[in-house]
Protein backbone atom coordinates (compact mmCIF):
# COMPACT_ATOMS: atom_id res chain seq x y z
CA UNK A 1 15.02 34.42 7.24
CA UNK A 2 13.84 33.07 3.79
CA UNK A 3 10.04 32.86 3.43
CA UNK A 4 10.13 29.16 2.72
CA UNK A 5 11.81 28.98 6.10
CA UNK A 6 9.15 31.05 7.89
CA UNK A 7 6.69 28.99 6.58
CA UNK A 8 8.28 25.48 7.52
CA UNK A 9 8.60 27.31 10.92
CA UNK A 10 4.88 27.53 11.53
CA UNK A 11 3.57 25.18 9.57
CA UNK A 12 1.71 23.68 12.40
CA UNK A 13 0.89 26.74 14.24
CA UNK A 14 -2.62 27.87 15.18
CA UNK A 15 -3.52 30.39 12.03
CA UNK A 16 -5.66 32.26 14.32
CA UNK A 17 -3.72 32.60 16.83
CA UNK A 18 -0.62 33.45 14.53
CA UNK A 19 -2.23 36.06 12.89
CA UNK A 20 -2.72 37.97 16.26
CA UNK A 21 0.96 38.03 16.72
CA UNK A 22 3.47 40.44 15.46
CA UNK A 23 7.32 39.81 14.64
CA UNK A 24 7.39 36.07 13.81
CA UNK A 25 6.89 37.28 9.86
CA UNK A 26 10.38 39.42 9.61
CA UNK A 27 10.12 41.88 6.60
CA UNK A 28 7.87 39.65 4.94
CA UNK A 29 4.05 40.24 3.99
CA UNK A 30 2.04 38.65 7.36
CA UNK A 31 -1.30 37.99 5.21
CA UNK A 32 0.67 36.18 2.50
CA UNK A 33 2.28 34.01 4.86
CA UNK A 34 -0.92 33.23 6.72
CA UNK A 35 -2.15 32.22 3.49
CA UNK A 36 0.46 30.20 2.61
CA UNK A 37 0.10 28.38 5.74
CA UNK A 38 -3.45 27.74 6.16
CA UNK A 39 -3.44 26.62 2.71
CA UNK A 40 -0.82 24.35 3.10
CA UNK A 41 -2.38 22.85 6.35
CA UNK A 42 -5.54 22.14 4.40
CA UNK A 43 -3.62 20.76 1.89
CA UNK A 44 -2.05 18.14 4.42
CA UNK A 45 -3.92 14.90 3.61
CA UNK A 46 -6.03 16.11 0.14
CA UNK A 47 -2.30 17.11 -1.74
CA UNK A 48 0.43 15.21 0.25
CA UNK A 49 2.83 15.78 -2.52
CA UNK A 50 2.31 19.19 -2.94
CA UNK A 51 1.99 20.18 1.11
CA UNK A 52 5.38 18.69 0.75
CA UNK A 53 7.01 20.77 -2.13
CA UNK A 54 8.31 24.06 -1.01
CA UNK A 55 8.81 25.53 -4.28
CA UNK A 56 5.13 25.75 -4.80
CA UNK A 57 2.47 28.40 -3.98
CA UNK A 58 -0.72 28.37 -2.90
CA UNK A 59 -3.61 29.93 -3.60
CA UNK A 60 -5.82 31.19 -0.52
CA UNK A 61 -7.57 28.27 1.27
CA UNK A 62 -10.74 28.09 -0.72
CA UNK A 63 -9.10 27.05 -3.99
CA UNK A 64 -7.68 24.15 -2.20
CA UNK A 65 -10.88 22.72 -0.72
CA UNK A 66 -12.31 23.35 -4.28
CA UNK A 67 -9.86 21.66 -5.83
CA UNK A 68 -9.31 17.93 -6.54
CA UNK A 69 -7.35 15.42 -4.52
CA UNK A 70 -4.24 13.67 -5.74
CA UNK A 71 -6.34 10.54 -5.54
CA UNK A 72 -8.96 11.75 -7.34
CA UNK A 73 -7.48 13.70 -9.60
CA UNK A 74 -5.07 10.67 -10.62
CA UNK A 75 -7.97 8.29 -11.11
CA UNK A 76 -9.92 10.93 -13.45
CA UNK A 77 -6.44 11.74 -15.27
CA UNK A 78 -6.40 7.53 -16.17
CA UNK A 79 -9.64 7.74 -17.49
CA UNK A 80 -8.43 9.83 -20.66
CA UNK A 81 -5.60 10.65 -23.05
CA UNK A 82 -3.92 11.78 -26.07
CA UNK A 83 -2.76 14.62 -27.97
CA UNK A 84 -4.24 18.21 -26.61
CA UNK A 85 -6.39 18.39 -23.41
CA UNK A 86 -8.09 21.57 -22.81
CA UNK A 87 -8.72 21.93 -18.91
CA UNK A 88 -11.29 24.82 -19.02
CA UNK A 89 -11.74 25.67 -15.27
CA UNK A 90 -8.39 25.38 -13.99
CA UNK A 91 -8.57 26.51 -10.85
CA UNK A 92 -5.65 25.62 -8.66
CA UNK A 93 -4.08 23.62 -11.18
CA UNK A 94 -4.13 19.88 -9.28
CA UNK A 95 -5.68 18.40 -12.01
CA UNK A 96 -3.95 19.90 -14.91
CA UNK A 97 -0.88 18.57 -13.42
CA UNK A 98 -2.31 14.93 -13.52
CA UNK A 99 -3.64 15.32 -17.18
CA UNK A 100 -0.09 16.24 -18.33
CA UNK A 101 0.99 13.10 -17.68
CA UNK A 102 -1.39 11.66 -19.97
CA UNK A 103 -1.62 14.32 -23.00
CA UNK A 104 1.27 15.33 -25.15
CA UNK A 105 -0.42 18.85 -24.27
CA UNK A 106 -2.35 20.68 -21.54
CA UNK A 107 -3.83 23.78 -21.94
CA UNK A 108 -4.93 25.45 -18.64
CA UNK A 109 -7.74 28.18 -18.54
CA UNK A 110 -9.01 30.44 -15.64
CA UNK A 111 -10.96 33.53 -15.29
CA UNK A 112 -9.17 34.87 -12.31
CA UNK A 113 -5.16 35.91 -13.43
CA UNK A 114 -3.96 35.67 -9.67
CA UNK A 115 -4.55 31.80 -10.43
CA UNK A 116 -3.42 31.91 -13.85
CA UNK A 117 0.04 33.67 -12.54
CA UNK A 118 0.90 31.13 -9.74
CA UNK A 119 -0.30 28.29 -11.83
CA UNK A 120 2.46 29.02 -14.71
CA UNK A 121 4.88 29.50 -11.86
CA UNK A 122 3.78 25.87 -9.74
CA UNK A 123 3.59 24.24 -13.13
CA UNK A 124 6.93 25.55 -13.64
CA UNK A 125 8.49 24.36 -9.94
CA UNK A 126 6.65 20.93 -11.34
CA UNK A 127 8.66 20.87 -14.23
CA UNK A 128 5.17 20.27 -16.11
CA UNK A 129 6.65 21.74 -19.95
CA UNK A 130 3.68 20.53 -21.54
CA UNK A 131 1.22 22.73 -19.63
CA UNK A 132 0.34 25.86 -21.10
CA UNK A 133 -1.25 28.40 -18.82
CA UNK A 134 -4.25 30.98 -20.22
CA UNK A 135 -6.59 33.42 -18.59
CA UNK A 136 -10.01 33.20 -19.86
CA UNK A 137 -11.08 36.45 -18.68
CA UNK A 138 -14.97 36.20 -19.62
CA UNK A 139 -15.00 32.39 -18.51
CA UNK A 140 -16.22 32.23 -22.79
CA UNK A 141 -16.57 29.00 -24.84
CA UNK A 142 -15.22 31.01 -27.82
CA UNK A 143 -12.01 31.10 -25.98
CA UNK A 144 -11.46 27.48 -25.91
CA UNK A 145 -8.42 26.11 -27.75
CA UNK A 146 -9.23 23.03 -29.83
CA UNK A 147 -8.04 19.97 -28.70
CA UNK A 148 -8.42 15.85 -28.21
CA UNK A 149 -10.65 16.52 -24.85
CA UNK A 150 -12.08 18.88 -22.57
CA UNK A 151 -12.18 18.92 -19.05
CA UNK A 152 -14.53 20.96 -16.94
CA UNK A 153 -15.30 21.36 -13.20
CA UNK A 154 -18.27 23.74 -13.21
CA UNK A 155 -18.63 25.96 -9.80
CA UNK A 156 -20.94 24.68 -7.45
CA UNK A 157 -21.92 28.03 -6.20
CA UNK A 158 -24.80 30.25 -7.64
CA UNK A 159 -25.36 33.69 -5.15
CA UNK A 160 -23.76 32.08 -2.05
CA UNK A 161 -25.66 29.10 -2.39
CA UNK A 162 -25.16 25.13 -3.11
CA UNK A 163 -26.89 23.97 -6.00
CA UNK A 164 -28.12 20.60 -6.87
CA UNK A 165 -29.31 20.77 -10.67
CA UNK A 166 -26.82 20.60 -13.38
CA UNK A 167 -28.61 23.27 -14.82
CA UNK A 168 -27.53 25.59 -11.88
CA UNK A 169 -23.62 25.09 -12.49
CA UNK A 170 -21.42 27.77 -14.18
CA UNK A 171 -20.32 27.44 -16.73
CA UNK A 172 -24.03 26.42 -17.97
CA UNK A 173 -23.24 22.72 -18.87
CA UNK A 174 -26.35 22.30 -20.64
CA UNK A 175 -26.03 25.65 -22.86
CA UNK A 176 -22.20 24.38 -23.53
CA UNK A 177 -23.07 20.92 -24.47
CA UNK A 178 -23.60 21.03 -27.85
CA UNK A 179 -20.84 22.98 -28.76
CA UNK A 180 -18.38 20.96 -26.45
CA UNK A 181 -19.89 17.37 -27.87
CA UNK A 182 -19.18 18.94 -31.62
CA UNK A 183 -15.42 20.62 -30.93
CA UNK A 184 -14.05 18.06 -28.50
CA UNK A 185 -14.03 13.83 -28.94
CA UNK A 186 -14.25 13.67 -24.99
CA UNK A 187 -15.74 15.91 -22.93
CA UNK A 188 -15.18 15.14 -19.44
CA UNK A 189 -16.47 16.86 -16.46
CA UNK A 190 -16.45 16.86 -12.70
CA UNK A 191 -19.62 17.60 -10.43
CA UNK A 192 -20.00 17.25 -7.04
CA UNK A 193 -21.71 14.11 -5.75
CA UNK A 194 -24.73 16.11 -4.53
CA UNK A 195 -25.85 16.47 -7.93
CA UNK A 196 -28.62 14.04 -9.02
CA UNK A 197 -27.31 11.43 -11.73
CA UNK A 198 -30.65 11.28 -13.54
CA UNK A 199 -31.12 14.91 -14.34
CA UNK A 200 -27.61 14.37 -15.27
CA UNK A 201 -27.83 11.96 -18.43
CA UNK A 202 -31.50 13.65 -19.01
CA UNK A 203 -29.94 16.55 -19.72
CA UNK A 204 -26.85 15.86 -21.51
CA UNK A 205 -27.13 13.44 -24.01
CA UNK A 206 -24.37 11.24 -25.63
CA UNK A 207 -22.81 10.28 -22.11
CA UNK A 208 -20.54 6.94 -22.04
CA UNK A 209 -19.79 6.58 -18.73
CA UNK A 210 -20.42 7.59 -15.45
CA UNK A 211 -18.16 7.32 -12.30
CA UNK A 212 -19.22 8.13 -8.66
CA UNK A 213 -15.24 8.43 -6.87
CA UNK A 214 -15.18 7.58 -3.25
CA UNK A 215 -12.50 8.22 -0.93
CA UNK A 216 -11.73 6.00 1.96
CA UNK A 217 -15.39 5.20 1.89
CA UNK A 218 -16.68 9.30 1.46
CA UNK A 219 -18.08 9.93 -2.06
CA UNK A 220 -15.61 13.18 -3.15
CA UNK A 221 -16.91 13.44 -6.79
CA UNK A 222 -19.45 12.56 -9.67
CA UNK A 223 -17.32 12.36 -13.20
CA UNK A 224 -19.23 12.10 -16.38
CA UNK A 225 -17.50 11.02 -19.92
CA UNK A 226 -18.97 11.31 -22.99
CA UNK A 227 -16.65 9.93 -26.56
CA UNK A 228 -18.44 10.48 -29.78
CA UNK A 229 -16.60 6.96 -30.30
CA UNK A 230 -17.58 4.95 -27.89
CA UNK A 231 -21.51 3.01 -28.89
CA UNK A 232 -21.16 0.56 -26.28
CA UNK A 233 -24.25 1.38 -23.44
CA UNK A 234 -24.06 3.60 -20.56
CA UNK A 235 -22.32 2.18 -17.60
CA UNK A 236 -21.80 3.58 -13.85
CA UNK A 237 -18.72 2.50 -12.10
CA UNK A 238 -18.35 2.66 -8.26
CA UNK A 239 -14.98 3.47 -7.19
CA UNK A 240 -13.64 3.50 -3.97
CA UNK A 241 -9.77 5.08 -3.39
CA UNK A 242 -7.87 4.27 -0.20
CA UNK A 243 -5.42 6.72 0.96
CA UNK A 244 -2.29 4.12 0.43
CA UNK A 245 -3.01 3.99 -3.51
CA UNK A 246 -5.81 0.95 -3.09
CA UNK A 247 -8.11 1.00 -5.77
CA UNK A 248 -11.53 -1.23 -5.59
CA UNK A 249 -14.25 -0.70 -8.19
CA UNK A 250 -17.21 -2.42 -9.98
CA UNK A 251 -19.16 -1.36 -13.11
CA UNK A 252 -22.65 -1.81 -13.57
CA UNK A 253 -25.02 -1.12 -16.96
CA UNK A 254 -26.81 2.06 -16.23
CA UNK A 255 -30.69 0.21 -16.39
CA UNK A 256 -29.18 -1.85 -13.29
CA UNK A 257 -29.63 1.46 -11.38
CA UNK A 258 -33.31 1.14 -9.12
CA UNK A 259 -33.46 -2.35 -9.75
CA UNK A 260 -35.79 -4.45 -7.47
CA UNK A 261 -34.84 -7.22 -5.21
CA UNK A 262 -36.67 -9.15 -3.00
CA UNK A 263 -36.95 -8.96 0.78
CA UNK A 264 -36.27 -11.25 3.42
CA UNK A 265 -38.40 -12.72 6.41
CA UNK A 266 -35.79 -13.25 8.91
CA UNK A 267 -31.71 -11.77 9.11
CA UNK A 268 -29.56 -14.80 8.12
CA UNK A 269 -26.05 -15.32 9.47
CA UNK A 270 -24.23 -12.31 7.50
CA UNK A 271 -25.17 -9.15 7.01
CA UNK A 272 -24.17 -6.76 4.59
CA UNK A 273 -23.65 -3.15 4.00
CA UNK A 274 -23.11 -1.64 1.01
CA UNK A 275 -20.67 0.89 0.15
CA UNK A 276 -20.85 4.52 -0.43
CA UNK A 277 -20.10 4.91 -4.00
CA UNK A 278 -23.15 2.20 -4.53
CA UNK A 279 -25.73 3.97 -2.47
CA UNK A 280 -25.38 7.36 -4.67
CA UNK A 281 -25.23 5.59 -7.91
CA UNK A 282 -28.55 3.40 -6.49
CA UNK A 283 -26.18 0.36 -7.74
CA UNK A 284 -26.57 -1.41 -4.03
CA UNK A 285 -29.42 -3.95 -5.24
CA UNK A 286 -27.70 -4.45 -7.89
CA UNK A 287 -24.54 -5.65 -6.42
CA UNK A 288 -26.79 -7.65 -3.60
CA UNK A 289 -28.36 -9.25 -6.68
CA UNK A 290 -24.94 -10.21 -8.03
CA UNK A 291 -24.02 -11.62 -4.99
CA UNK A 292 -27.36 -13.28 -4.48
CA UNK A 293 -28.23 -11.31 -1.14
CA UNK A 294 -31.86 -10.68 0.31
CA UNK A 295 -33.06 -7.45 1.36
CA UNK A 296 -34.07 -6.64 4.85
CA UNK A 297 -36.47 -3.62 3.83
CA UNK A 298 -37.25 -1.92 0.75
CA UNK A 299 -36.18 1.07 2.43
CA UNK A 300 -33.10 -0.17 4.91
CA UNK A 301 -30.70 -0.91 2.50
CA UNK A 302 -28.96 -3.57 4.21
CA UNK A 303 -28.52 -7.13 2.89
CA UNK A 304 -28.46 -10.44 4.28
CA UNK A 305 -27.46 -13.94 3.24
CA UNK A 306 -26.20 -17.57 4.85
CA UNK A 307 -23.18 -17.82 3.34
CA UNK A 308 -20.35 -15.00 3.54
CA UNK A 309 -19.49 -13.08 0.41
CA UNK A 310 -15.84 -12.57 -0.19
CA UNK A 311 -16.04 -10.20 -2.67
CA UNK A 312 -18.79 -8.23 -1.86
CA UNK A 313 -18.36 -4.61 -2.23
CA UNK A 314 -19.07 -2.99 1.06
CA UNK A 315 -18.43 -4.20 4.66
CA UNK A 316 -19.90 -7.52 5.97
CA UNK A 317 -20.56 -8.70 9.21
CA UNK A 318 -21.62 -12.00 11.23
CA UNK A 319 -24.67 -11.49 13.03
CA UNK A 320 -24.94 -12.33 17.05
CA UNK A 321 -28.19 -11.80 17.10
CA UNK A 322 -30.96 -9.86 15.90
CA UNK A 323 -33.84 -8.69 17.98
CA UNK A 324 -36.87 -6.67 19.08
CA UNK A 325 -37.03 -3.27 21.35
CA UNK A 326 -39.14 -5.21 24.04
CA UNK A 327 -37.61 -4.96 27.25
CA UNK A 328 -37.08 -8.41 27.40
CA UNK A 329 -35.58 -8.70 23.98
CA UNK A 330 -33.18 -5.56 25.11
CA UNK A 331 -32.12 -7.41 28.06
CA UNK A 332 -31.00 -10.51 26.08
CA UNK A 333 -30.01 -9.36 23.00
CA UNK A 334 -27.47 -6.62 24.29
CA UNK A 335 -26.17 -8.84 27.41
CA UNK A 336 -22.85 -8.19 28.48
CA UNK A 337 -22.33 -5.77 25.85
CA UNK A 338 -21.06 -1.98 27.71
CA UNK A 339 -19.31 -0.84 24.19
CA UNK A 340 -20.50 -0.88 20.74
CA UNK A 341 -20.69 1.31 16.82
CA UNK A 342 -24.10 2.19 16.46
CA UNK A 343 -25.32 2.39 12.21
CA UNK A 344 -29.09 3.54 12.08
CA UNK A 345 -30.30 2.32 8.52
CA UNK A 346 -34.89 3.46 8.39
CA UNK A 347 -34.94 3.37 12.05
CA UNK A 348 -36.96 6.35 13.88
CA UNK A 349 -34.32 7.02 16.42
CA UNK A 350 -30.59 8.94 15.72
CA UNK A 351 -27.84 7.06 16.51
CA UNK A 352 -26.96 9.36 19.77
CA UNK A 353 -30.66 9.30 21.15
CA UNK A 354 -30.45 5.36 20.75
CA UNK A 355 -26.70 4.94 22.43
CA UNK A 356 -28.13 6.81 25.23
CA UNK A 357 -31.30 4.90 25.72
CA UNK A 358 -28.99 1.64 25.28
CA UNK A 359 -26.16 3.49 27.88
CA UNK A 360 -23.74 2.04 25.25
CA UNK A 361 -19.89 3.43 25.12
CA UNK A 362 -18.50 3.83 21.48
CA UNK A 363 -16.22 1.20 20.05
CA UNK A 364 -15.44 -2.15 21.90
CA UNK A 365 -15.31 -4.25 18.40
CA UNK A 366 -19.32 -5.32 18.13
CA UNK A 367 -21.34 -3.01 15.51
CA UNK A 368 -25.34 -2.75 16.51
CA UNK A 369 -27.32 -2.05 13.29
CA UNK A 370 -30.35 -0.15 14.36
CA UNK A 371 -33.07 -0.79 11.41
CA UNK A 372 -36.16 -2.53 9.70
CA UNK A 373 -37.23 -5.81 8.95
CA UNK A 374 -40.89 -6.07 7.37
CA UNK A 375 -42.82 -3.84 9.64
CA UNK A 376 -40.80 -4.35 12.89
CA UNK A 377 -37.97 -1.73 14.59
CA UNK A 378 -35.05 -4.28 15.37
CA UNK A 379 -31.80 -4.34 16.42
CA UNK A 380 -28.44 -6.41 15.13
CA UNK A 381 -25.99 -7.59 17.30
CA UNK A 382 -22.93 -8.40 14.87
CA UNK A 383 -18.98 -8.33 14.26
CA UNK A 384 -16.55 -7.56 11.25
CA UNK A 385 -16.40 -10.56 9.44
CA UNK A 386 -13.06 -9.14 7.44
CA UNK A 387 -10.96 -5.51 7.34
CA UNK A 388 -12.33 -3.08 5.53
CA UNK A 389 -9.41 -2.79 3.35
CA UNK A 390 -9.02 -2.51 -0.46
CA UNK A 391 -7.76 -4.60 -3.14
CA UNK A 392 -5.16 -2.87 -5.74
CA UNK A 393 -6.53 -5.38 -8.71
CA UNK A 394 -9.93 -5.97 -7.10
CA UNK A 395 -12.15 -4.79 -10.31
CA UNK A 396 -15.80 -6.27 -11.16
């Protein structure tokens, strides 16, 4: 049996338990097959296309939870182009393979040549003519090609930990800089949304844009784009990606970040919650503002207004009611009511401590904010007010 077919065979077998078995591999190399497979299960939902495509490879599992989605790497692909791009952490290859689509060139560096080898061979099976494939053995800037742009997607890693500091990522971004900013006319580079946007542009100057990438409403990555072209100001723009090819995003000027907005006595008919992308960029009172929404607490980060908002970029809900943690208040507010989502926003009790005091089943349709409102614990009784579905052209 052809090793293609063994791995079709079990591609949705137990890894674990497969690997404790003997005979179902033929003459063929058992760890490389397990590898295949659990790398291709991971790869299920994150690279659809490429789960899919039996004349690729894969890399063991960690590259492919390193590396970028087709979603995302598509959206950061869009955000550049031209003649030669210089990918200089290639990793797994995903988002070379996107870049080529947008650069007469692509020229693919990684330190480790087990990548490097199965990358020429995928970007091969890919038919990808215009990617070249390079080990960088010492991970050097001197080894850098010239080019139109630059991409980089530092490691996140330092001694088996996470880091949170751009000045903790490898390759050192902020030792680079200079030299990438001078070589390349873009420089564009991938962190992970953990890392903290202000240290960010502190430390790097010349940046042009910043974009915070959600997935179905899960912030995946933080991409920051600097042009030695481009004098316009700094702007952030919140994107959020649904898995059917959905795009919605707003941009904002950077100084909107932090900005205050006033808070309200009393919840009003809608309430509003904003979505994830906004809440890392600190964009959410700035869209609120926009949309001419009160605050409920400087600290809740939930909004509230009369009249509903269309357009605003988050979920929204109609409010049932919205009351105290009195007995009394309890009995009323959550009458009749066996089933509901629980959201905590500043509230001193977790969501499963609360649904048990409550004796509240999940689902049912209603959504129970648990939160603050001036100095007072209170609860909201509410409903969806519209699907939390994405627009293809919906773009602020």
């Amino acid at each position: 049996m052809e090793e293609t077919d063994i791995i079709r065979q079990h591609l949705n077998d137990d890894v674990y338990a497969l690997s404790a078995k003997d005979g179902w591999y033929g003459d063929s190399d058992k760890k490389w097959l397990l590898q295949q497979i659990q790398s291709r299960q991971k790869a299920k939902s994150k690279l659809p296309s490429w789960y899919g495509n039996f004349d690729l490879l894969f890399p063991p599992p960690v590259s492919v939870e390193q590396a970028s989605s087709e979603l995302t790497a598509s959206y950061k692909a869009a955000l550049v182009e031209g003649g030669t791009l210089v990918d200089a952490t290639g990793g797994m290859g995903v988002d070379s393979s996107f870049f080529a689509r947008h650069f007469q060139q692509v020229v693919y560096l990684e330190m480790q040549s087990n990548l490097v080898e199965l990358a020429r061979r995928n970007f091969a099976a890919l038919e990808l003519s215009n990617v070249e494939a390079r080990l960088n053995p010492d991970g050097s800037i001197d080894n850098l090609p010239d080019g139109d742009c630059v991409f980089l997607d530092p490691s996140r890693r330092e001694a088996g930990r996470r880091v949170f500091l751009i000045e903790d990522c490898s390759p050192d971004l902020i030792d680079w800089w200079p030299q990438l900013t001078a070589r390349y006319a873009t420089v564009l580079v991938k962190l992970s949304p953990m890392y903290d946007i202000t240290s960010a542009v502190r430390a790097l100057a010349g940046i042009a844009e910043i974009h915070v990438v959600a997935v179905a409403g899960e912030v995946k990555e933080l991409l920051l784009l600097a042009n030695r072209e481009t004098t316009a100001p700094l702007t952030v723009t919140c994107a959020d990606l649904a898995r059917d090819g959905a795009v919605r995003k707003a941009t904002f000027p950077y100084d909107q970040r932090n900005r205050s907005i006033g808070c309200v006595a009393e919840v009003g008919r809608y309430l509003y919650e904003p979505a994830a992308p906004l809440l890392k960029a600190e964009l959410m009172n700035a869209e609120a503002a926009r949309c001419g929404l009160g605050k409920l607490h400087p600290h809740s980060h939930l909004y509230t207004a009369s009249a509903l908002v269309p357009d605003f970029f988050g979920r929204s809900f109609e409010v049932e009611a919205a009351f105290g943690m009195g007995k009394a208040d309890l009995k009323a507010g959550l009458q009749g009511l066996t089933n509901a989502d629980i959201t905590v926003r500043n509230f001193p009790i977790g969501e499963a401590e609360l649904r048990k005091r409550l004796r509240l089943g999940a689902g049912g349709g209603t959504t129970l904010f648990a939160t603050t409102l001036g100095n007072k614990h209170i609860l909201i009784r509410t409903h969806k007010t519209n699907p939390s579905s994405l627009s293809k052209t919906t773009e602020k």
